[in-house]
N, C-alpha and C. Protein backbone atom coordinates (compact mmCIF):
# COMPACT_ATOMS: atom_id res chain seq x y z
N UNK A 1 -0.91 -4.57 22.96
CA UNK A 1 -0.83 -3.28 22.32
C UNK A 1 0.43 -3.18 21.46
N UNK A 2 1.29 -3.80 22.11
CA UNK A 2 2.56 -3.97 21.12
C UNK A 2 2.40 -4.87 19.78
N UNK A 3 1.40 -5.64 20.16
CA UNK A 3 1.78 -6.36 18.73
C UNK A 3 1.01 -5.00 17.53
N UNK A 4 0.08 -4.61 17.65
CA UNK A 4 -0.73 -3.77 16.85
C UNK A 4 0.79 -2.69 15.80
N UNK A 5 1.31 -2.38 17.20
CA UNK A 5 2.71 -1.33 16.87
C UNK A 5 3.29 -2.32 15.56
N UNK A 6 3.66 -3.59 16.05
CA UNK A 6 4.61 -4.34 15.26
C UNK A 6 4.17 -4.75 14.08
N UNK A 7 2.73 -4.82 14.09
CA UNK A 7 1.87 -5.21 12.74
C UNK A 7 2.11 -3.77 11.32
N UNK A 8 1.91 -2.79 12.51
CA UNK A 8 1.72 -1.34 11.40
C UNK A 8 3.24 -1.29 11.05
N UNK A 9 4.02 -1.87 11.86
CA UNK A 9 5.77 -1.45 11.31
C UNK A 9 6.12 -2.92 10.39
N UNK A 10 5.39 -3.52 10.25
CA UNK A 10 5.44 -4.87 8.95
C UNK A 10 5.39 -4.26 7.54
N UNK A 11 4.26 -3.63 7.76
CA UNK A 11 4.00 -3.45 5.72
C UNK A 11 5.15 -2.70 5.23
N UNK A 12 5.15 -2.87 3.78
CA UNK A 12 6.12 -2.45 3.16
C UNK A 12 6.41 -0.80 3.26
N UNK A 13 7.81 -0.30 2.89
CA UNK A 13 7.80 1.20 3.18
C UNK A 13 7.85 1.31 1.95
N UNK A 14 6.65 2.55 1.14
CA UNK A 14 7.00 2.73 0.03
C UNK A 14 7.04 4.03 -0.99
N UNK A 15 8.11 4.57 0.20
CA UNK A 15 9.24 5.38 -0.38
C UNK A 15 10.14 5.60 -1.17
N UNK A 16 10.42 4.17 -0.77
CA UNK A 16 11.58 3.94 -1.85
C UNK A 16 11.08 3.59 -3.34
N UNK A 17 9.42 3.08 -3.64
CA UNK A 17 9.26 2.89 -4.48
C UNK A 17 8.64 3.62 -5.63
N UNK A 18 8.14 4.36 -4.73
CA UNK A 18 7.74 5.92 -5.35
C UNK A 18 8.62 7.02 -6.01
N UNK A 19 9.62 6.72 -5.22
CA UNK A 19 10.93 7.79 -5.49
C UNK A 19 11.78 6.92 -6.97
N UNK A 20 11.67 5.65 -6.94
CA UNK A 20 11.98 4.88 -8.19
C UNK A 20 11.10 4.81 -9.37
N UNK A 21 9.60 5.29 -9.26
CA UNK A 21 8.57 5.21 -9.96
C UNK A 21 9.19 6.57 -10.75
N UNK A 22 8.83 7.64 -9.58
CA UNK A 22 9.12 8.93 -10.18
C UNK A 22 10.78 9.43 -11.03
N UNK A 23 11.46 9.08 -10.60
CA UNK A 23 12.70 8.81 -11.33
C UNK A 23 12.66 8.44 -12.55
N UNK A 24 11.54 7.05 -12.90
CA UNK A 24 11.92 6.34 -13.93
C UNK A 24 11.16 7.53 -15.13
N UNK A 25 9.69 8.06 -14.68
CA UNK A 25 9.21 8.65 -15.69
C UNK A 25 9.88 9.96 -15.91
N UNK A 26 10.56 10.61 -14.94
CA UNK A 26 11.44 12.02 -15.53
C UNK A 26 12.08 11.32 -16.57
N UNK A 27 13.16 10.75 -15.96
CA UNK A 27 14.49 9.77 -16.91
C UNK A 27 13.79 9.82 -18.13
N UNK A 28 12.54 8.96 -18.28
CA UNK A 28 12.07 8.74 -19.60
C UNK A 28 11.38 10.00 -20.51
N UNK A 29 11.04 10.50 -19.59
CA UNK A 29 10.31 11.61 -20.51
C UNK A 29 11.51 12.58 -21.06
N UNK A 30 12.69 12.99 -20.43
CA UNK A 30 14.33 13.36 -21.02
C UNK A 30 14.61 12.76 -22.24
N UNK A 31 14.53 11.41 -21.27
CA UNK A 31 14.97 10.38 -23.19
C UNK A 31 14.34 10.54 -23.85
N UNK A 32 12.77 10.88 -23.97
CA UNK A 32 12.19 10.97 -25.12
C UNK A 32 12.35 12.05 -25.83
N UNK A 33 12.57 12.98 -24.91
CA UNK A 33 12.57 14.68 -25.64
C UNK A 33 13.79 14.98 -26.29
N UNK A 34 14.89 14.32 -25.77
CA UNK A 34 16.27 14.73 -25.93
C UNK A 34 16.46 13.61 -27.29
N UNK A 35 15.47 12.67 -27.55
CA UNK A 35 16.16 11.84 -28.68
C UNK A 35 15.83 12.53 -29.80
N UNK A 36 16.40 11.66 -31.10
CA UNK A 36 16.46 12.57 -32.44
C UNK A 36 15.41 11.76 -32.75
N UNK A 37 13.81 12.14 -33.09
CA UNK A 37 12.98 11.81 -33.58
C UNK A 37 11.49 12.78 -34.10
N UNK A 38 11.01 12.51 -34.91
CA UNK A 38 10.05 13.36 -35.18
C UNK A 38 8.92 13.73 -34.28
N UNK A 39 8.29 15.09 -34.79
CA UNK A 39 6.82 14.57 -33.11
C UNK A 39 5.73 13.98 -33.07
N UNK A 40 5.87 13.13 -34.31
CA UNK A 40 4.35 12.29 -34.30
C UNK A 40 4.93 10.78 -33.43
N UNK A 41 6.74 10.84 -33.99
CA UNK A 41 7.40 9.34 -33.10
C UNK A 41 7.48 10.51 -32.05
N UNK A 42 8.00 11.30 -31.31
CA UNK A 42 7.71 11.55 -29.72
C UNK A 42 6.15 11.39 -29.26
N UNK A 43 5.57 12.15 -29.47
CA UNK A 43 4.54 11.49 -29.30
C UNK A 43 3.48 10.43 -28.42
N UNK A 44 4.45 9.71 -29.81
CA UNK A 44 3.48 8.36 -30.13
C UNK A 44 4.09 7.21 -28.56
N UNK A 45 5.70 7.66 -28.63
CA UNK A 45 6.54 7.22 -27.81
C UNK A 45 5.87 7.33 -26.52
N UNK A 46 5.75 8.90 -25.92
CA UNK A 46 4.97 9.44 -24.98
C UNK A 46 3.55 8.86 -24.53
N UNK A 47 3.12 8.88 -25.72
CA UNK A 47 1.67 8.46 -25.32
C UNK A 47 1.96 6.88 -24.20
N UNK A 48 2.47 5.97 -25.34
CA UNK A 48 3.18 4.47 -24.61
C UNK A 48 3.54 4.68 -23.16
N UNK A 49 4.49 5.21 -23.18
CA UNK A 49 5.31 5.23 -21.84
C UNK A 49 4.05 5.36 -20.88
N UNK A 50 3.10 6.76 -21.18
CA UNK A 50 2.05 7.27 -19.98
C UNK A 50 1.53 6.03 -19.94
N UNK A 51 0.87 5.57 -20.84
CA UNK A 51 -0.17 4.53 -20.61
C UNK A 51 0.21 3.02 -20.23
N UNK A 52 1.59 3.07 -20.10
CA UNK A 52 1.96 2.02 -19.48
C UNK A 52 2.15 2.09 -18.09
N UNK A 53 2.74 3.29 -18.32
CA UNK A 53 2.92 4.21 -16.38
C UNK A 53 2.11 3.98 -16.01
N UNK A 54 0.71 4.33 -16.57
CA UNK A 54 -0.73 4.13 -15.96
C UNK A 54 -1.35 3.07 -15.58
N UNK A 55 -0.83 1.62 -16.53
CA UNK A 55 -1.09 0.45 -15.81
C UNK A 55 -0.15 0.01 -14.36
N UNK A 56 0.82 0.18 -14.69
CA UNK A 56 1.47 -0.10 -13.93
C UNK A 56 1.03 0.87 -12.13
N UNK A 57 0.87 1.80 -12.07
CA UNK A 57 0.41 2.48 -11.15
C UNK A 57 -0.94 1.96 -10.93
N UNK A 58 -1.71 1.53 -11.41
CA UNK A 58 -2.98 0.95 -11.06
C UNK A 58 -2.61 -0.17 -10.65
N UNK A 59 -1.89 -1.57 -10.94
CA UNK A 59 -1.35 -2.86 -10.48
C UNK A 59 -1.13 -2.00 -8.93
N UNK A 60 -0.25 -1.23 -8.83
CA UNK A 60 0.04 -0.78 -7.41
C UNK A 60 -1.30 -0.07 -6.56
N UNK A 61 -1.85 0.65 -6.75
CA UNK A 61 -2.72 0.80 -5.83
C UNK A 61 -3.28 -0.03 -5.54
N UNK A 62 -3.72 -1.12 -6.73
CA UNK A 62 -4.46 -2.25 -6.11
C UNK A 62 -3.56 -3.32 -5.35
N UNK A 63 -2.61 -3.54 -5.09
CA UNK A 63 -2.03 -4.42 -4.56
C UNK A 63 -1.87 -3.71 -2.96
N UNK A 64 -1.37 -2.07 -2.85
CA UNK A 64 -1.48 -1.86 -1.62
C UNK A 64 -2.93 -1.71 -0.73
N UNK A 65 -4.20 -1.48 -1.76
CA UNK A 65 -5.33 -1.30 -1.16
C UNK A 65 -5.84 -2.98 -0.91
N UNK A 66 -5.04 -4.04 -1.16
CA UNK A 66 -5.43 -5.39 -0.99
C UNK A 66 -4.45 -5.53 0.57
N UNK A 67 -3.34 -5.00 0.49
CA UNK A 67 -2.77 -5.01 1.63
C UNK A 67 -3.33 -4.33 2.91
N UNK A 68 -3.84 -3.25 2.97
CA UNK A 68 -4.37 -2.54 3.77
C UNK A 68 -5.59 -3.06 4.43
N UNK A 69 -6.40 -3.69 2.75
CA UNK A 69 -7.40 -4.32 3.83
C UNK A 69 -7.57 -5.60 4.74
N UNK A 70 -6.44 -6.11 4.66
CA UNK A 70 -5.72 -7.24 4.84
C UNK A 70 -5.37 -6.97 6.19
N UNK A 71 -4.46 -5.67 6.40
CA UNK A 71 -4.43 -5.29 7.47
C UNK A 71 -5.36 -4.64 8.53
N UNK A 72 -6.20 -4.30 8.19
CA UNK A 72 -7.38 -3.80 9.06
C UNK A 72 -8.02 -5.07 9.15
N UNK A 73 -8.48 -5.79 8.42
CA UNK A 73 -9.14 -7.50 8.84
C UNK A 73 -8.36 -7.63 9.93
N UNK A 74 -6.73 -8.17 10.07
CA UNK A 74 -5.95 -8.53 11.25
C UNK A 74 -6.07 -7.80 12.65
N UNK A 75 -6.20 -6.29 12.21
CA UNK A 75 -6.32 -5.50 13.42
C UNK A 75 -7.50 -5.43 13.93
N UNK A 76 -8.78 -5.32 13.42
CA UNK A 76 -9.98 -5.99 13.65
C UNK A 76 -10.16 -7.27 14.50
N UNK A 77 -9.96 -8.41 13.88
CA UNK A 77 -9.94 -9.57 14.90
C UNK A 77 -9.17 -9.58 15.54
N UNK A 78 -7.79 -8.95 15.81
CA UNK A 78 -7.49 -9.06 17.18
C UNK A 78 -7.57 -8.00 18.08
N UNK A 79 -8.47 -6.81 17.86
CA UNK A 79 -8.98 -6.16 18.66
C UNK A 79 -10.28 -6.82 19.34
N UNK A 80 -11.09 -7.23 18.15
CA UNK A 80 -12.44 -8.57 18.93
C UNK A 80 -11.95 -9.25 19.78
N UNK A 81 -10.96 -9.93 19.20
CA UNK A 81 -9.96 -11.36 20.44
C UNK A 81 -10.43 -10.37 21.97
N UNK A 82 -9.22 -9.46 21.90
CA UNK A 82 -8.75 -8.71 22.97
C UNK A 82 -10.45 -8.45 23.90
N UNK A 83 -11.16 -7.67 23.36
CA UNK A 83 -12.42 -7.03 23.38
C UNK A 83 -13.15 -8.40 24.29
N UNK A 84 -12.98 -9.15 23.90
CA UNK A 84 -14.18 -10.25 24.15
C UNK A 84 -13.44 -11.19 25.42
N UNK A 85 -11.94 -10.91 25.33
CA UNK A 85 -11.37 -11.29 26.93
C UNK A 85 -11.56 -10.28 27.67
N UNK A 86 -11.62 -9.39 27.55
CA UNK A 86 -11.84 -8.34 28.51
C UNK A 86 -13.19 -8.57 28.97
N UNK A 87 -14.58 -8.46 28.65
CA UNK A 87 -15.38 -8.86 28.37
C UNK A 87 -15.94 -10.31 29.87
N UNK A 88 -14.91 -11.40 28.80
CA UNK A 88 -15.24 -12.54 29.52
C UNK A 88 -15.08 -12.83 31.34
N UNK A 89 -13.40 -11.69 30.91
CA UNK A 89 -12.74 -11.70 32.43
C UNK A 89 -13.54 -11.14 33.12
N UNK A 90 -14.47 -9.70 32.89
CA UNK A 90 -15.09 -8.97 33.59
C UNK A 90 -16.01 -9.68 33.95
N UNK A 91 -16.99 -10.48 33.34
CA UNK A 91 -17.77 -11.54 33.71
C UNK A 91 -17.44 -12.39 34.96
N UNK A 92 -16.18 -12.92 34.58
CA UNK A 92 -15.96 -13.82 35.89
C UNK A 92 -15.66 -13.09 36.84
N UNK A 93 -15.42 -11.81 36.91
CA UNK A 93 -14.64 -10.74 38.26
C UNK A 93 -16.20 -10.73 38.71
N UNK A 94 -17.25 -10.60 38.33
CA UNK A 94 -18.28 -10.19 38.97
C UNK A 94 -18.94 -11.09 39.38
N UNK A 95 -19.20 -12.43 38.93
CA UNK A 95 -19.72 -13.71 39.82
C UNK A 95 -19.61 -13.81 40.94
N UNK A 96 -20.86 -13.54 41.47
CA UNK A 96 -20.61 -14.00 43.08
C UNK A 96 -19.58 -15.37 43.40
N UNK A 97 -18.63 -15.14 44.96
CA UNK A 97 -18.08 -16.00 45.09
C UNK A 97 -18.62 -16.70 46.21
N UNK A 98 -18.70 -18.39 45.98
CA UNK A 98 -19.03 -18.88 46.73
C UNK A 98 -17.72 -19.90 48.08
């Protein structure tokens, strides 16, 4: 049962990376507004930034939804493992003894 604990306290914490995600696009969207440029270059600037934000945030969900299922596969088979000794042992507890 402990390892299950130790498996879910493995994956990455990502707090910290969210809080750096979100940072970066305020920061940028400031710089864009606060620079000296026209609004077809803000904009145009804006548009970039989102749609890069946007790849980039998609690379991430897919990398944590590859992780997750990664992790439920692990917790899966070794709940089967577990499941199927229990299982086996109960088997042999009940064999008549000769």
């Amino acid at each position: 049962m402990n390892d299950m604990k130790q498996s879910k306290n493995d994956g990455m914490n990502l707090n910290p990376l969210i809080g750096f995600a979100l940072g970066a696009v305020v920061g940028a969207a400031i710089a864009l507004l606060m620079a000296p440029a026209s609004g077809e270059q803000t904009r145009r600037k804006l548009s970039s930034v989102a749609q890069r934000l946007g790849n980039d945030a998609g690379r991430s969900i897919q990398d944590i939804r590859e992780n997750v299922t990664d992790t439920v596969k692990e917790v899966a088979t070794e709940l089967g493992a577990d499941a199927r000794s229990a299982i086996d042992a109960d088997r042999r507890a009940s064999l008549p003894r000769t």
